[in-house]
C-alpha atoms as a PDB file:
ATOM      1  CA  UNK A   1     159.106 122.278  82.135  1.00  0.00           C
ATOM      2  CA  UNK A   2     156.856 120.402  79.223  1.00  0.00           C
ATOM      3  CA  UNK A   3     154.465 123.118  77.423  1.00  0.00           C
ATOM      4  CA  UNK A   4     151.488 121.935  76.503  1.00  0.00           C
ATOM      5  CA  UNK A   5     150.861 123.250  73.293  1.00  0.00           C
ATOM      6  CA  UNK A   6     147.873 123.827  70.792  1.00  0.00           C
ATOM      7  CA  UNK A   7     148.345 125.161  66.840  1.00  0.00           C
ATOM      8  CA  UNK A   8     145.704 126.563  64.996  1.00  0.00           C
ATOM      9  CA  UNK A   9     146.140 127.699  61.120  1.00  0.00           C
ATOM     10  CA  UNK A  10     144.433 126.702  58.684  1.00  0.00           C
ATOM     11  CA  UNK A  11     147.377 125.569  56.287  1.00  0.00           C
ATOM     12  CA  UNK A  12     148.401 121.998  56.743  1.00  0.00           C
ATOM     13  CA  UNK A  13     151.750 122.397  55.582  1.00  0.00           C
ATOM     14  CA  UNK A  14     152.475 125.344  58.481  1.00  0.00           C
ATOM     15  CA  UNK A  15     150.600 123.376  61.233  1.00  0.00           C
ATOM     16  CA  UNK A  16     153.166 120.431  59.928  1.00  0.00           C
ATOM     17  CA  UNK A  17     156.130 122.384  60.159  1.00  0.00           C
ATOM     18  CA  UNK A  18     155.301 124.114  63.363  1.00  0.00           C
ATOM     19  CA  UNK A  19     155.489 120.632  65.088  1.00  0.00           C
ATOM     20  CA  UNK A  20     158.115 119.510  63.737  1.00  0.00           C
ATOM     21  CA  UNK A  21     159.847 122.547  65.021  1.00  0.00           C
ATOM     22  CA  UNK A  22     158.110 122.682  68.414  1.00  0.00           C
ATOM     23  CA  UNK A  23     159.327 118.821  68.641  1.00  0.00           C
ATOM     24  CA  UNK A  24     163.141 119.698  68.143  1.00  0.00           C
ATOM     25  CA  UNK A  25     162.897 121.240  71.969  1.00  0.00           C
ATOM     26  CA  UNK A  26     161.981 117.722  73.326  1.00  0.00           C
ATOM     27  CA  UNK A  27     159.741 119.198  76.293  1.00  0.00           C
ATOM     28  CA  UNK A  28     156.663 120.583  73.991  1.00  0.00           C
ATOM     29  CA  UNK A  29     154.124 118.603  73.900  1.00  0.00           C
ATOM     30  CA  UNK A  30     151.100 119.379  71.224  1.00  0.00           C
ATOM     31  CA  UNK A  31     147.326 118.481  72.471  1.00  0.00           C
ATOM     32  CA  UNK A  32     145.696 120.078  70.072  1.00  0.00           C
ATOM     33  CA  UNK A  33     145.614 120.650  66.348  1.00  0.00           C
ATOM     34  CA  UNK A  34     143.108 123.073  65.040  1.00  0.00           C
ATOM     35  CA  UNK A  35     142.640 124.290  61.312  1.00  0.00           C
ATOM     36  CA  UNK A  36     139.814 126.989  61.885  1.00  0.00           C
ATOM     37  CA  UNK A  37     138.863 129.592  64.739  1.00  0.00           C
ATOM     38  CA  UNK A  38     135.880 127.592  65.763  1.00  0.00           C
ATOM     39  CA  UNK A  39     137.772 124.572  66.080  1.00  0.00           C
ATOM     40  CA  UNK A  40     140.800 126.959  68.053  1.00  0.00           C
ATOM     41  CA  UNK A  41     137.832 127.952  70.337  1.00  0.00           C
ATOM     42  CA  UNK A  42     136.278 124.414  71.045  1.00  0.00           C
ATOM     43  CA  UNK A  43     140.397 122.902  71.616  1.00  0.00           C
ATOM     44  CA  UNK A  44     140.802 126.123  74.408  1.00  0.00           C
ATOM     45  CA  UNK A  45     137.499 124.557  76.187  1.00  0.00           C
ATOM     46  CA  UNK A  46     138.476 121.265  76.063  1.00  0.00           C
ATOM     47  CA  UNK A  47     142.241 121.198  77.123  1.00  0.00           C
ATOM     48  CA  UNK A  48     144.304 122.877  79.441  1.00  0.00           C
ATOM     49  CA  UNK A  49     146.816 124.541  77.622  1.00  0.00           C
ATOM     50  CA  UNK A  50     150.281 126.530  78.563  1.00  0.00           C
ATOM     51  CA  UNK A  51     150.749 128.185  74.840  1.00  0.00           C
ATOM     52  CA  UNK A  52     148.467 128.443  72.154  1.00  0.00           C
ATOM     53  CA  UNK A  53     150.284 129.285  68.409  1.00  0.00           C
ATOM     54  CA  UNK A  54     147.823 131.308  66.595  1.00  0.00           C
ATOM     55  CA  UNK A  55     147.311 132.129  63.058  1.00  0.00           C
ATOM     56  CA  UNK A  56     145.502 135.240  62.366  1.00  0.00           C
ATOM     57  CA  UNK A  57     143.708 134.820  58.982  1.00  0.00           C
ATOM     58  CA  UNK A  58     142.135 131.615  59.142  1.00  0.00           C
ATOM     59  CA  UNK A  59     138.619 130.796  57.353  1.00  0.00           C
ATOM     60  CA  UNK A  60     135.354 131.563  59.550  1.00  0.00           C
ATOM     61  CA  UNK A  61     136.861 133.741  62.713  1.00  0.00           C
ATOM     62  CA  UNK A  62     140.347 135.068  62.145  1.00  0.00           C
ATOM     63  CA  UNK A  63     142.844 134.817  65.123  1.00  0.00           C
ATOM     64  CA  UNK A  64     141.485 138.159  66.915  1.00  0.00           C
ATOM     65  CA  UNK A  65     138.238 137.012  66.865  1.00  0.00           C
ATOM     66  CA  UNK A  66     139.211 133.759  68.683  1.00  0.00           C
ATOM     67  CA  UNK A  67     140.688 135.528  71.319  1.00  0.00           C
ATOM     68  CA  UNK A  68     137.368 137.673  71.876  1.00  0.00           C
ATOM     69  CA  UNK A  69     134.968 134.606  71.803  1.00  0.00           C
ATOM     70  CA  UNK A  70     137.418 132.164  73.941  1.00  0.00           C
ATOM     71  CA  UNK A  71     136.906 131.979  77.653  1.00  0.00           C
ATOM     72  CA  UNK A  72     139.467 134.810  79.053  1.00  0.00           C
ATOM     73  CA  UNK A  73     139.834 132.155  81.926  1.00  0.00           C
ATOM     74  CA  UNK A  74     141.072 129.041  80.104  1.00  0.00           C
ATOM     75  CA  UNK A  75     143.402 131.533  77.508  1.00  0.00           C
ATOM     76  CA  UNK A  76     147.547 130.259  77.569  1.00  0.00           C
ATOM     77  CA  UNK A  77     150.116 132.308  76.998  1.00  0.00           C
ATOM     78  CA  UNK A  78     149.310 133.784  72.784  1.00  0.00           C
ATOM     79  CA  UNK A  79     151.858 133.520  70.265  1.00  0.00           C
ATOM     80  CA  UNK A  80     150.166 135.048  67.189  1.00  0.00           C
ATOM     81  CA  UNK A  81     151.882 133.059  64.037  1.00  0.00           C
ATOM     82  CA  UNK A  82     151.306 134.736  60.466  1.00  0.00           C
ATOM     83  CA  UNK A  83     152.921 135.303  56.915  1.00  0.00           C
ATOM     84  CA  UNK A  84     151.589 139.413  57.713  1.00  0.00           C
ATOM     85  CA  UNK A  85     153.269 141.689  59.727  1.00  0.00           C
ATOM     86  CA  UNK A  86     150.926 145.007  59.715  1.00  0.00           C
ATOM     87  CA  UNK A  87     148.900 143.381  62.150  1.00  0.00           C
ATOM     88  CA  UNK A  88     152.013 143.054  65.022  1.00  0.00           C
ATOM     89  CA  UNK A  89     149.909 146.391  66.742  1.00  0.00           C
ATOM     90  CA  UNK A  90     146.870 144.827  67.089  1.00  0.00           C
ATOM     91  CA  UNK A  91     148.425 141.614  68.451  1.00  0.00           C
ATOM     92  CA  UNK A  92     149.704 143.347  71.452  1.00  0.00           C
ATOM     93  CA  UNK A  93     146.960 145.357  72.117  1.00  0.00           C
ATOM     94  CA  UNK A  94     145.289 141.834  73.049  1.00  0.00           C
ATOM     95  CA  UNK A  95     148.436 140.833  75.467  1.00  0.00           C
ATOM     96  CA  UNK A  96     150.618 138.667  72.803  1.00  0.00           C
ATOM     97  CA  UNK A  97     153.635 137.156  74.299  1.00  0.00           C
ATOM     98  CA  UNK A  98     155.293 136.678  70.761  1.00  0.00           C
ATOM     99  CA  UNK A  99     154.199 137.436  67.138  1.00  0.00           C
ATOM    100  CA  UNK A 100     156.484 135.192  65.099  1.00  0.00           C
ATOM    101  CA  UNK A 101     156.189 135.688  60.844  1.00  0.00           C
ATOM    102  CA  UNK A 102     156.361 132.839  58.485  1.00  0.00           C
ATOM    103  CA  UNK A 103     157.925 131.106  57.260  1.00  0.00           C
ATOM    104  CA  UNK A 104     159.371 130.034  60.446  1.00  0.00           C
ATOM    105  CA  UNK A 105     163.098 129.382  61.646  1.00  0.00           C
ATOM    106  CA  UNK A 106     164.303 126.819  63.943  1.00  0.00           C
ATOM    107  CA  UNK A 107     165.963 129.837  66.171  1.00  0.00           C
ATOM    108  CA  UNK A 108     163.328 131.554  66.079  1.00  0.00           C
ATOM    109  CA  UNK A 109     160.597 129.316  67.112  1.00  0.00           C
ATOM    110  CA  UNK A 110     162.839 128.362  69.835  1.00  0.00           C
ATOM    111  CA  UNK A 111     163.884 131.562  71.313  1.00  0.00           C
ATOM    112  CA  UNK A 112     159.400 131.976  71.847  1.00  0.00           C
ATOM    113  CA  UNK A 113     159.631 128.963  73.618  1.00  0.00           C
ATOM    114  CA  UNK A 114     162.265 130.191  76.115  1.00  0.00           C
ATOM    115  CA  UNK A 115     160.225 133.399  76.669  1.00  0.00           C
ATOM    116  CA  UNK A 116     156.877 131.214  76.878  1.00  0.00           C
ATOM    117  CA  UNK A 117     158.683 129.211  80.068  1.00  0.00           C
ATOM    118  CA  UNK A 118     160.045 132.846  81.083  1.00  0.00           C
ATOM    119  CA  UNK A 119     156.501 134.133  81.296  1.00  0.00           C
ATOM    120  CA  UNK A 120     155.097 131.223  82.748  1.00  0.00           C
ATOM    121  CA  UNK A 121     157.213 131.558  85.859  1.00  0.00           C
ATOM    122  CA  UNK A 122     156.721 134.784  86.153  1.00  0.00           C
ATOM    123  CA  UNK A 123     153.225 133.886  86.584  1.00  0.00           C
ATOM    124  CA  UNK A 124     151.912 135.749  84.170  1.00  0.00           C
ATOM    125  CA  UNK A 125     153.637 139.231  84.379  1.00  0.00           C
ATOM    126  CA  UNK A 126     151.952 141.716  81.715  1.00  0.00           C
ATOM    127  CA  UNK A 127     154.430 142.275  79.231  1.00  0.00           C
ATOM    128  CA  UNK A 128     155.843 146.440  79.511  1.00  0.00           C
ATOM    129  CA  UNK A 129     155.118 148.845  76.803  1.00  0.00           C
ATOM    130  CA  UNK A 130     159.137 149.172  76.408  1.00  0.00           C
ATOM    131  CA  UNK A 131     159.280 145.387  75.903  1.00  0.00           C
ATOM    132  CA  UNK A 132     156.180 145.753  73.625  1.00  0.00           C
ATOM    133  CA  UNK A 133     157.754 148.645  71.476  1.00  0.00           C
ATOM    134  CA  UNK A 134     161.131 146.717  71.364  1.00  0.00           C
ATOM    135  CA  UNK A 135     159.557 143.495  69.966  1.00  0.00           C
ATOM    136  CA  UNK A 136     157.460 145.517  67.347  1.00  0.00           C
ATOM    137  CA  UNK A 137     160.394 147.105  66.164  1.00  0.00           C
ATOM    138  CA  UNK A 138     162.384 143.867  64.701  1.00  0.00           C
ATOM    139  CA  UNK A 139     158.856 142.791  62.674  1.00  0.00           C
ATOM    140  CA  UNK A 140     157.611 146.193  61.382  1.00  0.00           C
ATOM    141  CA  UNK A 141     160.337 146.788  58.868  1.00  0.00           C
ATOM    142  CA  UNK A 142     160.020 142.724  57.877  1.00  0.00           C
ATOM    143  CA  UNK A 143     158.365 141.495  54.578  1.00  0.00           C
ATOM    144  CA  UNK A 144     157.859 138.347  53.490  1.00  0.00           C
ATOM    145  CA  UNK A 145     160.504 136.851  50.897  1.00  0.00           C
ATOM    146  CA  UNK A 146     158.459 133.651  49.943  1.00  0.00           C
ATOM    147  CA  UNK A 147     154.395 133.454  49.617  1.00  0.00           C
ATOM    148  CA  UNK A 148     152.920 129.894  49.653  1.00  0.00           C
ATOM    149  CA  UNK A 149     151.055 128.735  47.363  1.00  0.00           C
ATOM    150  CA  UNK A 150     148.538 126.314  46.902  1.00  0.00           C
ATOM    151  CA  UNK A 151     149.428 124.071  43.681  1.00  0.00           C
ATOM    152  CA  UNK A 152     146.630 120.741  42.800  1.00  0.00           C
ATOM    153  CA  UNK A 153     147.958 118.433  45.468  1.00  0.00           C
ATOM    154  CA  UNK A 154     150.946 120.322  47.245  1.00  0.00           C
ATOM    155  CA  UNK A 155     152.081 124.001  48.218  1.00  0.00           C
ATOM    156  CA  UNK A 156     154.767 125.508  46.651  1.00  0.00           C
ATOM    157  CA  UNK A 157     157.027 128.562  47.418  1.00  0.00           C
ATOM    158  CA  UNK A 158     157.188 131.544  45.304  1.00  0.00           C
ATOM    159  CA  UNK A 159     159.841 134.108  45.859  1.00  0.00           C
ATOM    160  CA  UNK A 160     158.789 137.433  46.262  1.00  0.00           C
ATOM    161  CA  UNK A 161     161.803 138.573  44.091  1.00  0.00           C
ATOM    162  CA  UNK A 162     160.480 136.916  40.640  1.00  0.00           C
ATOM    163  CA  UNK A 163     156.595 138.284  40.860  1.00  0.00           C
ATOM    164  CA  UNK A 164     156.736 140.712  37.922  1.00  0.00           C
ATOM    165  CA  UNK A 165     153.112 141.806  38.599  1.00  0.00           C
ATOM    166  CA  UNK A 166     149.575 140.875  40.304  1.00  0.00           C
ATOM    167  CA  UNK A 167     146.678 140.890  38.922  1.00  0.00           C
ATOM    168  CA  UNK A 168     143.295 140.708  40.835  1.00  0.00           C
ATOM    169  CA  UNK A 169     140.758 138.299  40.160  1.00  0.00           C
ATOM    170  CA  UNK A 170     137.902 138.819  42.466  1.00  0.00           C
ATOM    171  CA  UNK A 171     138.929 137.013  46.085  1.00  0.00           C
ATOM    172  CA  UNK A 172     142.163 135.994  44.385  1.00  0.00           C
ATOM    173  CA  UNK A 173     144.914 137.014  43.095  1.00  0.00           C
ATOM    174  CA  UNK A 174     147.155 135.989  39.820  1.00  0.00           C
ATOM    175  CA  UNK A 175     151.026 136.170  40.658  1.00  0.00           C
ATOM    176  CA  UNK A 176     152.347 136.502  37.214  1.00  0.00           C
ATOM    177  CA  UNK A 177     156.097 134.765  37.364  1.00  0.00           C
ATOM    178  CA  UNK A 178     157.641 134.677  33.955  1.00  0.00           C
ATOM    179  CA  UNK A 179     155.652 132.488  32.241  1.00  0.00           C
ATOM    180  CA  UNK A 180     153.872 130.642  35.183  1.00  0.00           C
ATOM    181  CA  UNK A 181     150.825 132.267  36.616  1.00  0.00           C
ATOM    182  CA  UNK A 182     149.848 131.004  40.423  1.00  0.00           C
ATOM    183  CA  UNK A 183     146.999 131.756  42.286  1.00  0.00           C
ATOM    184  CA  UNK A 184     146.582 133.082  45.483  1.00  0.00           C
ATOM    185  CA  UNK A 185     143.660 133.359  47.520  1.00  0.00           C
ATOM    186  CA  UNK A 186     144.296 136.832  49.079  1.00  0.00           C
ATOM    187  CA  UNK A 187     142.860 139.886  47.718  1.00  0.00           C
ATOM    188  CA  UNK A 188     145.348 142.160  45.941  1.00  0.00           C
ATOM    189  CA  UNK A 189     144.128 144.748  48.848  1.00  0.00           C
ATOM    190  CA  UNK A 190     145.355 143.066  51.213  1.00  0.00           C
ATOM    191  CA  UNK A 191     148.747 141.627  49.080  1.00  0.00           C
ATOM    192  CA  UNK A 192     149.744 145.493  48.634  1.00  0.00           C
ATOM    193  CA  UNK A 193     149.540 145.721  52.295  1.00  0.00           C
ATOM    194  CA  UNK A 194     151.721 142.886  52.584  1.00  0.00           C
ATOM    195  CA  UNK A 195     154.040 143.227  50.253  1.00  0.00           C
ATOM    196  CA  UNK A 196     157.129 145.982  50.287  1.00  0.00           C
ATOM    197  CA  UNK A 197     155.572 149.194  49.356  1.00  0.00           C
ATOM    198  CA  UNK A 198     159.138 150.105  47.904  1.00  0.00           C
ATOM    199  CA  UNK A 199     159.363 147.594  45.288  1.00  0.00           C
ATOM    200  CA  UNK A 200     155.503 146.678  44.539  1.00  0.00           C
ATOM    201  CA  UNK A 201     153.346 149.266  43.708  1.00  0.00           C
ATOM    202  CA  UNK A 202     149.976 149.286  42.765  1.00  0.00           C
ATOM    203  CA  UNK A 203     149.374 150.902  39.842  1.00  0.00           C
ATOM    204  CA  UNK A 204     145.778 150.251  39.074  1.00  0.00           C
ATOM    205  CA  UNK A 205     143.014 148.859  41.152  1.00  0.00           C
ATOM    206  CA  UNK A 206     143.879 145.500  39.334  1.00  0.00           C
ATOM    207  CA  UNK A 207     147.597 145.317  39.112  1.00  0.00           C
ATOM    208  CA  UNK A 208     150.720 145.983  41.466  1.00  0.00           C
ATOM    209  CA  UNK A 209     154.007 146.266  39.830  1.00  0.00           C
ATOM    210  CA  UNK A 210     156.997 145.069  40.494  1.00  0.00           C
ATOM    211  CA  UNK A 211     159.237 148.361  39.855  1.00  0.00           C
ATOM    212  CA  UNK A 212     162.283 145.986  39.182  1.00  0.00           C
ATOM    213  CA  UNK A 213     160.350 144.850  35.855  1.00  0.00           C
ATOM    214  CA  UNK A 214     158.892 147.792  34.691  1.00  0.00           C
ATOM    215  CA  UNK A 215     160.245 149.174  31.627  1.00  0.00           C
ATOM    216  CA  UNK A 216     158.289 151.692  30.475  1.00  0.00           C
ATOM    217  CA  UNK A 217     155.739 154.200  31.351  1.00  0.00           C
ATOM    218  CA  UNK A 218     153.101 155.458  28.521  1.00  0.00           C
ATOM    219  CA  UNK A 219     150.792 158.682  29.434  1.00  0.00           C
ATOM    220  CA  UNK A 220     147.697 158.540  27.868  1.00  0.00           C
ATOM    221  CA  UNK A 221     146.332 161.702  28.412  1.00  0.00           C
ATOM    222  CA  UNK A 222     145.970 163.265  31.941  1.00  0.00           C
ATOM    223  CA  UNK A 223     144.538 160.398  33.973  1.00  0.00           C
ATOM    224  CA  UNK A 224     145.420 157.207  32.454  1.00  0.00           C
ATOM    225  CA  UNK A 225     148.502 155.363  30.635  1.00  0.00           C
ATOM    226  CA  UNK A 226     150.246 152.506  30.586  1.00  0.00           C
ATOM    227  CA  UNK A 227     153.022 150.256  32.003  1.00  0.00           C
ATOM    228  CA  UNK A 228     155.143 148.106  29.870  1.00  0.00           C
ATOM    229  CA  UNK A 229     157.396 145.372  31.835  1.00  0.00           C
ATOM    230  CA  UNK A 230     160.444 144.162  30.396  1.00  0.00           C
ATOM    231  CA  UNK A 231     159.036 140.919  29.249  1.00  0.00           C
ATOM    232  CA  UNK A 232     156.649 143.327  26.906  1.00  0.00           C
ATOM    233  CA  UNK A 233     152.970 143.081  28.995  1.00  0.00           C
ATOM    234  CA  UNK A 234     151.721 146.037  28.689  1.00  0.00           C
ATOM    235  CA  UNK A 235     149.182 147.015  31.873  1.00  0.00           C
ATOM    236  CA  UNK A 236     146.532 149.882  32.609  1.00  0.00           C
ATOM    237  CA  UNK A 237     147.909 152.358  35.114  1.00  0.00           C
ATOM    238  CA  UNK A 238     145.832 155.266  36.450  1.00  0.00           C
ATOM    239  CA  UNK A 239     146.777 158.928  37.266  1.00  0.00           C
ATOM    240  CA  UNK A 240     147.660 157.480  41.351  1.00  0.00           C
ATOM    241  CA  UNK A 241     148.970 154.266  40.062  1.00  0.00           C
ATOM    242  CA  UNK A 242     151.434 156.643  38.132  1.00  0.00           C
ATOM    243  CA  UNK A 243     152.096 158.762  40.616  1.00  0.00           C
ATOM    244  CA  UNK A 244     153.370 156.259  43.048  1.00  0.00           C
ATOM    245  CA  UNK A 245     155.478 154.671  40.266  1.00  0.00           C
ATOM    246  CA  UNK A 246     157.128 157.678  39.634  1.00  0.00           C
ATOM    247  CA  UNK A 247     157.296 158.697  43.450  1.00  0.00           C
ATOM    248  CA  UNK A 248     158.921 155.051  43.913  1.00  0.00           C
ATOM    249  CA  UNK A 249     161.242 156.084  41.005  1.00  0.00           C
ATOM    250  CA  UNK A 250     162.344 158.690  42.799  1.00  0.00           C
ATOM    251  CA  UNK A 251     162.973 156.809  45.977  1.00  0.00           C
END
């Protein structure tokens, strides 16, 4: 059965290595490349489509907001495909079939496609809450090991492992590795909500630490002190920010 296939993120590199992957099964075939939700929406109108491989945070309308401004008619079978797992709820709320995190693997990507054709010839069938709870279970407890990152002409991969701290710069946010510094546009709000709570932990409202580099803790009076890492930088922490270090201590 060929699946005819549309991609929308707004990364180049993914939507590259998405097909290259969806080629590997030999009966995808993609119709449509989008990098934006408007673009997502205008592709849904203009093709017939079996599967449509969704990124959630793209520039203009995010992935949910796609969904509610595309003709319910003409909507394929949704695989939502993102570096961010807290939003796996909300993706089934809106009927998902699949809600795959980056960065992908080969297995992976093809064990959707078997359960695309499954639901296909099934016409349709909604999935069941059981089969909804199940799939939620193997992403919930998943966080990312690499972040991409944008870098002059090409992306590169940071591990998560070797961030010793974040530091928020408006929109942004500076991934301090060693002596590199990348930056990232995601707000560090939304990077502590990505990142595993048990080893980054944000200790002021413009820094999360990694605890695995932290060396030191300094009280400075009741409310405030400070951090020291142990490559010497020394970082504001507030009275929560400490009490969530020492709670992850603890852990």
């Amino acid at each position: 059965m060929k699946l005819r296939a549309i991609i929308a993120d707004d990364e180049d590199l993914a939507r590259e290595g998405l097909r290259l992957l969806l080629s590997n099964d030999g009966e995808v075939e993609v119709i449509a490349e989008c990098s934006n939700g408007r673009e997502a929406i205008a592709a849904l109108q203009e093709h017939a489509a079996d599967v449509l491989f969704l990124d959630i945070q793209m520039p203009g309308l995010d992935g949910f907001e796609v969904i509610e401004q595309a003709d319910a008619a003409r909507l394929p079978v949704l695989v939502f495909i993102t570096a961010h797992n807290e939003y796996a709820v909300k993706a089934f709320e809106v009927e998902a079939l699949d809600y795959v995190t980056k960065p992908l693997e080969p297995e992976r990507v093809q064990a959707t496609l078997r359960r695309v054709r499954e639901r296909l010839e099934a016409h349709a069938i909604p999935i069941t809450q059981e089969r909804l709870k199940a799939v939620f279970s193997t992403v919930q407890q998943q966080y990312p090991k690499r972040l991409l990152v944008p870098n002059g002409s090409k992306d590169i991969f940071v591990n998560i492992e070797e961030i010793e701290w974040i530091e928020a710069d408006s929109y942004y946010s500076c991934l301090h590795v060693g002596l590199k510094r990348h930056m990232l546009r995601e707000t560090i709000k939304h990077l502590m909500e990505t990142l595993d709570p048990n080893t980054f932990i944000r200790v002021h409202r413009s820094a999360i630490v990694n605890i695995n580099f932290v060396r030191e803790i300094l009280r400075e009076g009741p409310n405030e002190g400070w951090v020291v890492l142990s490559s010497g930088e020394r970082l504001k922490m507030s009275k929560p920010g400490w009490q969530s270090l020492l709670a992850a201590s603890r852990s």
